[in-house]
Protein backbone atom coordinates (compact mmCIF):
# COMPACT_ATOMS: atom_id res chain seq x y z
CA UNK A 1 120.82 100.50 23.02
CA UNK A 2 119.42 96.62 24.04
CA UNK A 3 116.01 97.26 24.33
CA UNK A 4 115.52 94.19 25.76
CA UNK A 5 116.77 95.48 29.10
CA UNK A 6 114.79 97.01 31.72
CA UNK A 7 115.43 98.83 35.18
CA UNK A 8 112.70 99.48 37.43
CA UNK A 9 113.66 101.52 40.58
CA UNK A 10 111.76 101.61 43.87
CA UNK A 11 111.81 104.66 45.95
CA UNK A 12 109.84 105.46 49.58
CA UNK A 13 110.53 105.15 53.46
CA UNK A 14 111.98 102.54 54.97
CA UNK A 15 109.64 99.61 56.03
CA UNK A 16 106.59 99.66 52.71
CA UNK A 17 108.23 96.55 50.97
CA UNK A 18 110.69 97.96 48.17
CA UNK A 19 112.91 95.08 48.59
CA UNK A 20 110.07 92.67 49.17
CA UNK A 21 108.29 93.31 45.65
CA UNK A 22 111.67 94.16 44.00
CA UNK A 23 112.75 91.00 44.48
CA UNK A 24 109.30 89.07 44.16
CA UNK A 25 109.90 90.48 40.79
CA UNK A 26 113.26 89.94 39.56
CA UNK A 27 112.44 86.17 40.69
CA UNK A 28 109.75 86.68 38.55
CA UNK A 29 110.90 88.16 35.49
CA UNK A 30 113.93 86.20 35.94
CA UNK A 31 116.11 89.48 36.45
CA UNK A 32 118.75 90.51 38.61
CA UNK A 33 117.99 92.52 41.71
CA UNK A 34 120.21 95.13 43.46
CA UNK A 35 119.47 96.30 47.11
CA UNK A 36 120.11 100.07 46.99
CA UNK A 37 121.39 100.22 50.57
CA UNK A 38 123.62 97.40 50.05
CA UNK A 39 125.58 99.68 47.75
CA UNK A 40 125.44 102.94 49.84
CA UNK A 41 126.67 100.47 53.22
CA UNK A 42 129.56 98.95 51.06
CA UNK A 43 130.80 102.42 49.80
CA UNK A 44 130.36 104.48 53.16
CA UNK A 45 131.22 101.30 55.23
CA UNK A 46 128.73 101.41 57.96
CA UNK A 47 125.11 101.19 58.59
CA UNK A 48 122.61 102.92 56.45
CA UNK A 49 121.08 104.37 59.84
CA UNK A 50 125.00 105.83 59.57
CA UNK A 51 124.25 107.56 56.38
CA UNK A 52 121.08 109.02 56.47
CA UNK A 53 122.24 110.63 59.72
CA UNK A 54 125.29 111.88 58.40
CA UNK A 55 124.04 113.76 55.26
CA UNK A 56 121.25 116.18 54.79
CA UNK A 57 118.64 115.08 52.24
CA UNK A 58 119.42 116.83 49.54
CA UNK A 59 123.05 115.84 49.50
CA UNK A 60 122.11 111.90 49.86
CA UNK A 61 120.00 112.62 47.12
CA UNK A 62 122.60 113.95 44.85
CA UNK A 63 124.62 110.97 45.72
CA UNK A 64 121.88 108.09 45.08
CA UNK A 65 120.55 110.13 41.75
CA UNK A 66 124.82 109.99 40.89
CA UNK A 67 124.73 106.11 41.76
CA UNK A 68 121.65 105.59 40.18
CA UNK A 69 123.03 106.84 36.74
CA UNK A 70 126.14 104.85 36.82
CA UNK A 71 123.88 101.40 37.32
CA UNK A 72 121.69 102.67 34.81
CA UNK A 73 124.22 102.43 32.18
């Protein structure tokens, strides 16, 4: 394991400035920076608005937790 790697993930409603600060600091720390909703639009192909309509909470949080611990690796 490289402990010289970090993650930090950013979770709340739309519109408080997760992508904002997340990439203020991957600038920053010099890190890359993945927009969550980027991936979820690119895999469902359509908007996120799309998604979060289409799948009751606790199944689109299933699916991000299973995303989230693919990038993670």
């Amino acid at each position: 394991m490289n402990l010289d790697l970090r993650n930090i993930y950013f979770v709340g409603i739309s519109g408080v400035g997760k992508t904002t600060v997340g990439k203020l600091l991957s600038n920053y720390f010099k890190w890359g920076f993945i927009d969550f909703n980027e991936i979820l639009k690119t895999i469902f192909k359509r908007p996120i608005n799309s998604i979060n309509n289409t799948f009751e909470f606790n199944t689109l949080k299933n699916i991000e937790e299973n995303i989230l611990q693919k990038l993670s690796q």
